[in-house]
PDB file of N, CA and C in Angstrom:
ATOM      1  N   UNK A   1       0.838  -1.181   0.000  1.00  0.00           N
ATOM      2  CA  UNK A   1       0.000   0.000   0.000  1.00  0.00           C
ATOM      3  C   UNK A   1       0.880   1.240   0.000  1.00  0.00           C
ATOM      4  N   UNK A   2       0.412   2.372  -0.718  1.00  0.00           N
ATOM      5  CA  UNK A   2       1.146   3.745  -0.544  1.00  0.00           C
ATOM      6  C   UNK A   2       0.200   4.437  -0.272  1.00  0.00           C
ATOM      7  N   UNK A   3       1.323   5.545   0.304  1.00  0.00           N
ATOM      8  CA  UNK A   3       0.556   6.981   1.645  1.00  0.00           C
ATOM      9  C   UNK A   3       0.545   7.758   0.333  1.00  0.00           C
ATOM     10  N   UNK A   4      -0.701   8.183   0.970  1.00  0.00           N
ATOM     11  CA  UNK A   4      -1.387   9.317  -0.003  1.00  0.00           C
ATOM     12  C   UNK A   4      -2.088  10.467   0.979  1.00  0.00           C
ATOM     13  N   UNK A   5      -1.385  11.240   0.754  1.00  0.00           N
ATOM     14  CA  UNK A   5      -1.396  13.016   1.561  1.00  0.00           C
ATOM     15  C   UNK A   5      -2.378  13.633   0.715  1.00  0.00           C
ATOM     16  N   UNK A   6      -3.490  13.867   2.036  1.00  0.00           N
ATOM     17  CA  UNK A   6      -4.460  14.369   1.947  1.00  0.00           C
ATOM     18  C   UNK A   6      -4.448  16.030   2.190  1.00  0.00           C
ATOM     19  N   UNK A   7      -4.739  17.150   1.018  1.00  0.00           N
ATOM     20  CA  UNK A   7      -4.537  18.402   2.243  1.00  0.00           C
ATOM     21  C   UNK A   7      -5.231  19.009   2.607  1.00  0.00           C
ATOM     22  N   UNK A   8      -5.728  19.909   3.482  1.00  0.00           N
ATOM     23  CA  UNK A   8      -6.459  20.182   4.362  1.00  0.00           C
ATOM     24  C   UNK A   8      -7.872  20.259   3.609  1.00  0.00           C
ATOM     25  N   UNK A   9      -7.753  21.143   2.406  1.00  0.00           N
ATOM     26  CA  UNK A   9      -9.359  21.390   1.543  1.00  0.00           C
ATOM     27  C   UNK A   9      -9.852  20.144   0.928  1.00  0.00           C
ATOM     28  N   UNK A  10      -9.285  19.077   1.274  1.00  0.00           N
ATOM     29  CA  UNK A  10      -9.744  17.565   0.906  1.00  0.00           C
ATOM     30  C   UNK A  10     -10.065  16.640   2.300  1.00  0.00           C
ATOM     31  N   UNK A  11      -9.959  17.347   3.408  1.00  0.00           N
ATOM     32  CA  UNK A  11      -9.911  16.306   4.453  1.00  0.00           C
ATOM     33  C   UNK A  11     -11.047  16.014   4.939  1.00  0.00           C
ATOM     34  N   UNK A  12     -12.255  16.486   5.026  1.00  0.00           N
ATOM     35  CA  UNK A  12     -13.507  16.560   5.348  1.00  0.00           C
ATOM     36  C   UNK A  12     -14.103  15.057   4.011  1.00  0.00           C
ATOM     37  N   UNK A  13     -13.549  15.535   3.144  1.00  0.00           N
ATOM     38  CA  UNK A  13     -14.216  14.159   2.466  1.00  0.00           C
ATOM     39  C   UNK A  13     -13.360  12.545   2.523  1.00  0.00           C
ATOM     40  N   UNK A  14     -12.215  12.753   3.698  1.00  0.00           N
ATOM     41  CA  UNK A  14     -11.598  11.683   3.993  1.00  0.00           C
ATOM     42  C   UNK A  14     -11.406  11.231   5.120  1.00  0.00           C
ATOM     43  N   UNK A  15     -12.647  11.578   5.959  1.00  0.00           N
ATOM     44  CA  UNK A  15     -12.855  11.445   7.010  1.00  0.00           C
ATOM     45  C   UNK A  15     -11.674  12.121   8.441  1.00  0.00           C
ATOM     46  N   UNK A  16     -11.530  13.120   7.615  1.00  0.00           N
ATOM     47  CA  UNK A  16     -10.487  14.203   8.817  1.00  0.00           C
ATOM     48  C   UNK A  16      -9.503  13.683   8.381  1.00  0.00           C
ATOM     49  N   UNK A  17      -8.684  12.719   7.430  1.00  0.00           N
ATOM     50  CA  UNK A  17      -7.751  12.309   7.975  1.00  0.00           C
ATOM     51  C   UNK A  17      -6.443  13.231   7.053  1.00  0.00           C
ATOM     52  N   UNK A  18      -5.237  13.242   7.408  1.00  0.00           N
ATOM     53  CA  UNK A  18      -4.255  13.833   6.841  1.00  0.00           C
ATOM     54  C   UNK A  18      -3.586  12.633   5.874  1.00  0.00           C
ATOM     55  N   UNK A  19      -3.321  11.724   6.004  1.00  0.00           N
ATOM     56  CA  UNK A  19      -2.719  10.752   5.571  1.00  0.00           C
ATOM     57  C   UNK A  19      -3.704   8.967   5.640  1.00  0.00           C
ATOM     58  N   UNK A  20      -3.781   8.791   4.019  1.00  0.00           N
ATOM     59  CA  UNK A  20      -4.203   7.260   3.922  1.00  0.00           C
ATOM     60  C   UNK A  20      -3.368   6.801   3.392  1.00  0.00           C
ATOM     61  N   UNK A  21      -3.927   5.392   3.601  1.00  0.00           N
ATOM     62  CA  UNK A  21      -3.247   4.234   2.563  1.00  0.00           C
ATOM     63  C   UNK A  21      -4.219   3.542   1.644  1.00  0.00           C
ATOM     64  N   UNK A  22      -3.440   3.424   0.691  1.00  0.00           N
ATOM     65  CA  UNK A  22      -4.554   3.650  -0.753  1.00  0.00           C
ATOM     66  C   UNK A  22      -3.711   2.018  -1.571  1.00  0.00           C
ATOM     67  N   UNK A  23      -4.312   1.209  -1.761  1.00  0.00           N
ATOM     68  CA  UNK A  23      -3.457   0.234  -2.797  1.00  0.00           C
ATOM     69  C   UNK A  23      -4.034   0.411  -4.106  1.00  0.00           C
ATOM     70  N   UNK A  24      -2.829  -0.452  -4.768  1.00  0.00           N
ATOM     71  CA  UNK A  24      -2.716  -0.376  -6.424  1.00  0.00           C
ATOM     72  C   UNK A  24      -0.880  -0.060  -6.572  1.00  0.00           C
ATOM     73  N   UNK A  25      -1.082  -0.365  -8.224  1.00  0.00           N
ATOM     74  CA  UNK A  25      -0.090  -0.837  -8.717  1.00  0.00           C
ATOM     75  C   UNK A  25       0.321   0.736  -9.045  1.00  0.00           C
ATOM     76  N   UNK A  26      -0.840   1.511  -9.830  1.00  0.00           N
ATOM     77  CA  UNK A  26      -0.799   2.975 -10.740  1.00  0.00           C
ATOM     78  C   UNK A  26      -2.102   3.753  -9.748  1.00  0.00           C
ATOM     79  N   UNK A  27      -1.273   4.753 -10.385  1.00  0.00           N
ATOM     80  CA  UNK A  27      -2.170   6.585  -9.895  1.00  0.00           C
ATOM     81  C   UNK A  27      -3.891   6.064 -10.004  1.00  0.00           C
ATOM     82  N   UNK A  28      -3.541   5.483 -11.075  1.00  0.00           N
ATOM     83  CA  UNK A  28      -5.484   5.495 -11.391  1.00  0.00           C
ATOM     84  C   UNK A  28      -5.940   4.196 -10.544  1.00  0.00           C
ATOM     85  N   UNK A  29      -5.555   3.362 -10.007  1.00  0.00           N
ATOM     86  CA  UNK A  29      -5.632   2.063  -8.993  1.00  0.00           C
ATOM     87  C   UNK A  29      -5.937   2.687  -7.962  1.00  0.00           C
ATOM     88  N   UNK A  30      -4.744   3.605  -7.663  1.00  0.00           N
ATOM     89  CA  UNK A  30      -5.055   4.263  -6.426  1.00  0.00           C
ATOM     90  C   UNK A  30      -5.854   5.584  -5.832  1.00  0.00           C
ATOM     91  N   UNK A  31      -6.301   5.890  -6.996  1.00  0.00           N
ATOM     92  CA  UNK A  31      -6.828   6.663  -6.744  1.00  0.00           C
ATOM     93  C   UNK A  31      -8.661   5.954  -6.884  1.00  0.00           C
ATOM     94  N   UNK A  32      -9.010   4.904  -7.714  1.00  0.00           N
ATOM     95  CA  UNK A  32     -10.316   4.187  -7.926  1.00  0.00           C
ATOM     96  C   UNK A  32     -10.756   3.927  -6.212  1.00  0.00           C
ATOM     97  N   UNK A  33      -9.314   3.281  -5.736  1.00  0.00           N
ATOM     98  CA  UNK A  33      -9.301   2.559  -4.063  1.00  0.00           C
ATOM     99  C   UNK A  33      -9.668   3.752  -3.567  1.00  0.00           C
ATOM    100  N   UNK A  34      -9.409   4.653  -3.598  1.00  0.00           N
ATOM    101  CA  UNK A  34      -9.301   5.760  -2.182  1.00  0.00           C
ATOM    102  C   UNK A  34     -11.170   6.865  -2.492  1.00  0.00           C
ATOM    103  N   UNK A  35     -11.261   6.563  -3.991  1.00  0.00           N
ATOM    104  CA  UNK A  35     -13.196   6.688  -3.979  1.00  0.00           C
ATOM    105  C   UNK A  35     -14.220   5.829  -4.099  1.00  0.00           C
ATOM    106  N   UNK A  36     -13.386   4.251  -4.200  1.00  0.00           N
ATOM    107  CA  UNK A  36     -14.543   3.350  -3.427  1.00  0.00           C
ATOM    108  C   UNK A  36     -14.692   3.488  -1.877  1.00  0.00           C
ATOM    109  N   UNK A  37     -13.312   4.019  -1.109  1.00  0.00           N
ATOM    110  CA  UNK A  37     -13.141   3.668   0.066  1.00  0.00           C
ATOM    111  C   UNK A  37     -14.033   5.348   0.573  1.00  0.00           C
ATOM    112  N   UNK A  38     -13.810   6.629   0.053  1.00  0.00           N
ATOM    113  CA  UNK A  38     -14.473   7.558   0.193  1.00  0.00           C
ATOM    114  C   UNK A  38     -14.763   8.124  -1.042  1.00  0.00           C
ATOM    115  N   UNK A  39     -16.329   7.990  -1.014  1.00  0.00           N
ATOM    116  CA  UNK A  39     -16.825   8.520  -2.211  1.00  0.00           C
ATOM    117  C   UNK A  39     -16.950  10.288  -2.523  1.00  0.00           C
ATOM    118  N   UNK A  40     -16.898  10.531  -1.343  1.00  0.00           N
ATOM    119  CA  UNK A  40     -17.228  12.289  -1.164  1.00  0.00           C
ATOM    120  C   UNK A  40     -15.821  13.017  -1.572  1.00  0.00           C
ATOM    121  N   UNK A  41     -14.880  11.760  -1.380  1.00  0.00           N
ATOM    122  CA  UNK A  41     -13.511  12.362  -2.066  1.00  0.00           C
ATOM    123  C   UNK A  41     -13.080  12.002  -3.429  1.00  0.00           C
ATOM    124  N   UNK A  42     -13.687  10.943  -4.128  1.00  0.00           N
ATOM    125  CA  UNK A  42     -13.517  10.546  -4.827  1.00  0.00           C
ATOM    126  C   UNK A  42     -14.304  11.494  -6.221  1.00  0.00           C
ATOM    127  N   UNK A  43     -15.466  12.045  -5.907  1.00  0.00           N
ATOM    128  CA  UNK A  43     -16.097  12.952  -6.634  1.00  0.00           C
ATOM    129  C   UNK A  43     -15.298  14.485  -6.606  1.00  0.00           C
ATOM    130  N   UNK A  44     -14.609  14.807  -5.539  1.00  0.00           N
ATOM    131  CA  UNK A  44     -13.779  16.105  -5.569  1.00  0.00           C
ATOM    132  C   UNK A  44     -12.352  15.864  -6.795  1.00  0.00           C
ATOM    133  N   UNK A  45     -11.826  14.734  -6.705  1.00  0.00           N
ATOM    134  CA  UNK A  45     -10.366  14.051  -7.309  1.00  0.00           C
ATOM    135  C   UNK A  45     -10.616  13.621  -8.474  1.00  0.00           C
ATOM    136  N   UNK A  46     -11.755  12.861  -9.504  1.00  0.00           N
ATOM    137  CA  UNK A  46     -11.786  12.704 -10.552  1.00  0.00           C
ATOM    138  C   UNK A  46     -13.281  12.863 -11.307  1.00  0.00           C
ATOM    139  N   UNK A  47     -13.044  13.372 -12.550  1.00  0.00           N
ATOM    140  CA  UNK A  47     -13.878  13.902 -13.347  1.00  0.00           C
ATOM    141  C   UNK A  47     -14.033  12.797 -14.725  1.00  0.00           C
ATOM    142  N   UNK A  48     -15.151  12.138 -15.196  1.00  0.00           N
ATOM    143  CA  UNK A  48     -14.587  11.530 -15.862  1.00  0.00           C
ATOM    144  C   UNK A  48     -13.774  10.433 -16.722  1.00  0.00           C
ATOM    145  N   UNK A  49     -13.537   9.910 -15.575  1.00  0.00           N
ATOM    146  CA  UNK A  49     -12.331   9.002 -15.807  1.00  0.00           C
ATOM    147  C   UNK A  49     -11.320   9.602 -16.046  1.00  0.00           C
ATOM    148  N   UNK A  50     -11.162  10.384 -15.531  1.00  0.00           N
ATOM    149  CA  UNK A  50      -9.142  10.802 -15.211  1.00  0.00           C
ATOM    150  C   UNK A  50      -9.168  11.748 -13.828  1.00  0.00           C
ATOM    151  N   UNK A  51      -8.258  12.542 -13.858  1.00  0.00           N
ATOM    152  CA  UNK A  51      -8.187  13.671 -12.508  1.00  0.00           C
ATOM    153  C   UNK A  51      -8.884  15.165 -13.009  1.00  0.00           C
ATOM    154  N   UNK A  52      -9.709  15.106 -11.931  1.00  0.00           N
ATOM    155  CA  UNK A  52     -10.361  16.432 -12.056  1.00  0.00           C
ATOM    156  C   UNK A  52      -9.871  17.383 -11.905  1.00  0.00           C
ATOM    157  N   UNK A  53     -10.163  18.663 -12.975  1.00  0.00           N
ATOM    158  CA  UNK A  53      -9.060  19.605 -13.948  1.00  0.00           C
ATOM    159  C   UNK A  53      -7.898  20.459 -12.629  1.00  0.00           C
ATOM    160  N   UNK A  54      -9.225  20.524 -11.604  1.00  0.00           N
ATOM    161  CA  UNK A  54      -8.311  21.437 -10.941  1.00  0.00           C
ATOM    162  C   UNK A  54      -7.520  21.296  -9.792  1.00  0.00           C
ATOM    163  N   UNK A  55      -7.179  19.358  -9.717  1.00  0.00           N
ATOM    164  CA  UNK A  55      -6.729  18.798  -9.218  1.00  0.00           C
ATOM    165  C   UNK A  55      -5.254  18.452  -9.381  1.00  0.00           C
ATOM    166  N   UNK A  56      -4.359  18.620  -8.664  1.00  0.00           N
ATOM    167  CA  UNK A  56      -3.230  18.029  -8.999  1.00  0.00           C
ATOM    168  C   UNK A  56      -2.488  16.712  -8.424  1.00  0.00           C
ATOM    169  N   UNK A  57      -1.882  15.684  -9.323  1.00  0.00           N
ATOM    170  CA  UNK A  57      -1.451  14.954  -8.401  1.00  0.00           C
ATOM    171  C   UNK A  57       0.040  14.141  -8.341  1.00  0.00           C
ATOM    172  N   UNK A  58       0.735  14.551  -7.188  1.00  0.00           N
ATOM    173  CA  UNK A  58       2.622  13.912  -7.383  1.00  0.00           C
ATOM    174  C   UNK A  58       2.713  12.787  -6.940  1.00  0.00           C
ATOM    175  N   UNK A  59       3.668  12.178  -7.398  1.00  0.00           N
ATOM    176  CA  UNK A  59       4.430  10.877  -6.956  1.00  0.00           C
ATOM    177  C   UNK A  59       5.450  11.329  -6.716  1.00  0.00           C
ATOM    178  N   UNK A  60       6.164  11.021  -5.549  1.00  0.00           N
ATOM    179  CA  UNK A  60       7.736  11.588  -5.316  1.00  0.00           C
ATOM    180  C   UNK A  60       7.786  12.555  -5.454  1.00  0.00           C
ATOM    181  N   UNK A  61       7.032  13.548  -5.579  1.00  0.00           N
ATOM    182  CA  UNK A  61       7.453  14.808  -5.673  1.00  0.00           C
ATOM    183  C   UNK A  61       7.373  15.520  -7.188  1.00  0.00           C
ATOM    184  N   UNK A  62       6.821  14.475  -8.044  1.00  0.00           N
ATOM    185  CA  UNK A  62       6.767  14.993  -9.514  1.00  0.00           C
ATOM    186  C   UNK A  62       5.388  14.420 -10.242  1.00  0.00           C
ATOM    187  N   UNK A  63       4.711  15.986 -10.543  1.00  0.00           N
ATOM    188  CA  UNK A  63       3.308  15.563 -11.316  1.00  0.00           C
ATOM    189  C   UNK A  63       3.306  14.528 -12.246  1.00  0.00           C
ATOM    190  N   UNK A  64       2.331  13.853 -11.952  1.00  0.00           N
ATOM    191  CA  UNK A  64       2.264  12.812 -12.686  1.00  0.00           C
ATOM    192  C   UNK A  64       1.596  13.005 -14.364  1.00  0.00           C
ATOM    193  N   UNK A  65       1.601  14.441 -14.214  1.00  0.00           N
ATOM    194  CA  UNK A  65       0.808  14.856 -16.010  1.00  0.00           C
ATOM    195  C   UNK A  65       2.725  14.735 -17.007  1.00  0.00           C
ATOM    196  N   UNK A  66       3.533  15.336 -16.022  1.00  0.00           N
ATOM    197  CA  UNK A  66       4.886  14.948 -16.688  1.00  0.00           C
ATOM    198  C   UNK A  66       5.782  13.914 -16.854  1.00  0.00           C
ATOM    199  N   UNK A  67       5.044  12.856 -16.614  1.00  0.00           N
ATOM    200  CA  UNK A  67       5.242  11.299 -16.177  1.00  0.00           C
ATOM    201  C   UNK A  67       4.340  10.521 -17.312  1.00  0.00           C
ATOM    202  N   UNK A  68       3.700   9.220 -16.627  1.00  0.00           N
ATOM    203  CA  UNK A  68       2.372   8.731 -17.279  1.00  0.00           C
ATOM    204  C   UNK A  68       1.132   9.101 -17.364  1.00  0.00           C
ATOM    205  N   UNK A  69       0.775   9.961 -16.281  1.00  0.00           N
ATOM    206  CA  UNK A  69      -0.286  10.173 -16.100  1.00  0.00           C
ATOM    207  C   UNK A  69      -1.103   9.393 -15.073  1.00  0.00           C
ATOM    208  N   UNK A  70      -2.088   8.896 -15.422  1.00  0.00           N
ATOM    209  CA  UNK A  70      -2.672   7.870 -14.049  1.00  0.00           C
ATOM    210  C   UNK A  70      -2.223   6.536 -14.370  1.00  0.00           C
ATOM    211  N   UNK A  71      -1.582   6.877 -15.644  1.00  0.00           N
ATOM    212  CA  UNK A  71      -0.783   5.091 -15.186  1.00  0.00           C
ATOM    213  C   UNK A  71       0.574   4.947 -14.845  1.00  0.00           C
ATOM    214  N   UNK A  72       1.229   6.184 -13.980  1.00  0.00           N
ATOM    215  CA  UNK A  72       2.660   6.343 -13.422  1.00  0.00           C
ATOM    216  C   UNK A  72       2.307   5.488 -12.229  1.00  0.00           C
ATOM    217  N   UNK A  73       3.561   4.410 -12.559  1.00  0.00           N
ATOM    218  CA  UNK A  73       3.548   3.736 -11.661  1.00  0.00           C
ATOM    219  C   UNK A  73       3.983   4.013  -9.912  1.00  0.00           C
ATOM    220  N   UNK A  74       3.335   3.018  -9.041  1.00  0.00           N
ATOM    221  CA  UNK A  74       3.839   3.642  -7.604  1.00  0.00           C
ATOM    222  C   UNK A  74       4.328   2.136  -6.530  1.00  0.00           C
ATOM    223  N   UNK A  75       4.899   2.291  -5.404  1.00  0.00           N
ATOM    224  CA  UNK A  75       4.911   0.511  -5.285  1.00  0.00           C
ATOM    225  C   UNK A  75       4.704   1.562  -3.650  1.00  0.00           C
ATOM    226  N   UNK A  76       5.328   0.626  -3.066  1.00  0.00           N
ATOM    227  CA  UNK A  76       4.672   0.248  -1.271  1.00  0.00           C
ATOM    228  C   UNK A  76       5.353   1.554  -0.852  1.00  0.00           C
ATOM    229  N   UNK A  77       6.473   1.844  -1.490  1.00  0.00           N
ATOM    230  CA  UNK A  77       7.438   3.057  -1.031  1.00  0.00           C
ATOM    231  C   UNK A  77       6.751   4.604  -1.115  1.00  0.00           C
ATOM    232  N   UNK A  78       5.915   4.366  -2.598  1.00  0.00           N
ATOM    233  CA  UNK A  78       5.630   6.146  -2.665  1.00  0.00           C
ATOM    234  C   UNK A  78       5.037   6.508  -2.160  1.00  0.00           C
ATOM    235  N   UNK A  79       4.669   8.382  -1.796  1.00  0.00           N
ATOM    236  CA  UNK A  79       3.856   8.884  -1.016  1.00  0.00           C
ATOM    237  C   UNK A  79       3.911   9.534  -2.377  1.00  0.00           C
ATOM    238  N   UNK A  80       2.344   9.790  -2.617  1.00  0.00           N
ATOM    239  CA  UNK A  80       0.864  10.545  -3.600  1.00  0.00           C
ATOM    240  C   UNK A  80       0.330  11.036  -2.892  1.00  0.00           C
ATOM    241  N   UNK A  81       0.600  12.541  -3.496  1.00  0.00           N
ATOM    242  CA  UNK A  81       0.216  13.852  -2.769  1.00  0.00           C
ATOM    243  C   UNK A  81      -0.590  14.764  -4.115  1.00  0.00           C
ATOM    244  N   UNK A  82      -1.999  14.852  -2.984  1.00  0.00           N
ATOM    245  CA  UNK A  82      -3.248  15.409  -3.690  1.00  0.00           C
ATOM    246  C   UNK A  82      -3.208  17.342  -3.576  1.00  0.00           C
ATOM    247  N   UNK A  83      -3.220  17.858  -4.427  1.00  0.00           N
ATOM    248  CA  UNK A  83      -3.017  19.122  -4.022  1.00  0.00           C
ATOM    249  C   UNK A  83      -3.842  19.488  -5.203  1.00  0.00           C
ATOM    250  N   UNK A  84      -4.895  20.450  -4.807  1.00  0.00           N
ATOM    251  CA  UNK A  84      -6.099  21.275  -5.685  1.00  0.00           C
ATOM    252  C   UNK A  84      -5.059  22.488  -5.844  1.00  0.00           C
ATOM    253  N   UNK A  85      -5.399  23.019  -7.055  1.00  0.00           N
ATOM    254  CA  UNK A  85      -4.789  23.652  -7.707  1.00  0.00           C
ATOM    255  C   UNK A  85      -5.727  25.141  -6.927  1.00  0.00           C
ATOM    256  N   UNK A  86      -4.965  26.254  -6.830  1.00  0.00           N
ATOM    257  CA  UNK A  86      -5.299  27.323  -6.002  1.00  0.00           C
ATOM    258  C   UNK A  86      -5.547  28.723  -6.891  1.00  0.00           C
ATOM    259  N   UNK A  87      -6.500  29.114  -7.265  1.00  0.00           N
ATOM    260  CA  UNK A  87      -6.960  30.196  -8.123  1.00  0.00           C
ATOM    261  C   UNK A  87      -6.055  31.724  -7.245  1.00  0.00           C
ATOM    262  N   UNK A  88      -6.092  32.521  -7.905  1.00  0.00           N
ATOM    263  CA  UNK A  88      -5.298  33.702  -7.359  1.00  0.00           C
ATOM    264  C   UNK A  88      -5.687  35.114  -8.473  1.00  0.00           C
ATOM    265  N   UNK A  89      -5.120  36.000  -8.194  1.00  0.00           N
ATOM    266  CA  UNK A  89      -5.145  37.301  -8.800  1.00  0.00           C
ATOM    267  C   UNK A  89      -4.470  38.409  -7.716  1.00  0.00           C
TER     268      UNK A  89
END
């Protein structure tokens, strides 16, 4: 299983928590697991069938849109970190 960092404007739909464990092989495994397991988060994180637009999401520290995408692979080691993209002016 890999830790997947929840941040704060996502935690209410993951039951408070800061940090889960999510299995699967790829981004999109793990991310299917973590909105069967919470659906209220799972509707914030993907649109579609892929990641919802204004969602971002790293492996190690590197978006996975510059990688595979949801099929960048992850094993027991990585931490997948969910971060909504933040509007500004």
């Amino acid at each position: 299983m890999s830790i997947v960092r929840i941040p704060p404007t996502l935690r209410e739909e993951a039951g408070g928590e800061r940090e889960v464990l999510a299995e699967g092989s790829t981004v999109r495994e793990l991310l299917d697991d973590l909105a069967a397991r919470f659906p209220a988060l799972g509707a914030r994180i993907l649109d579609n069938g892929g990641v919802a637009p204004f969602v971002n999401v790293y492996v190690g520290g590197e978006d996975v849109r510059t990688r595979e995408g949801l099929e960048t692979l992850v094993d027991e080691s990585s931490t997948v970190i969910l971060l909504p993209a933040m509007a500004g002016g």
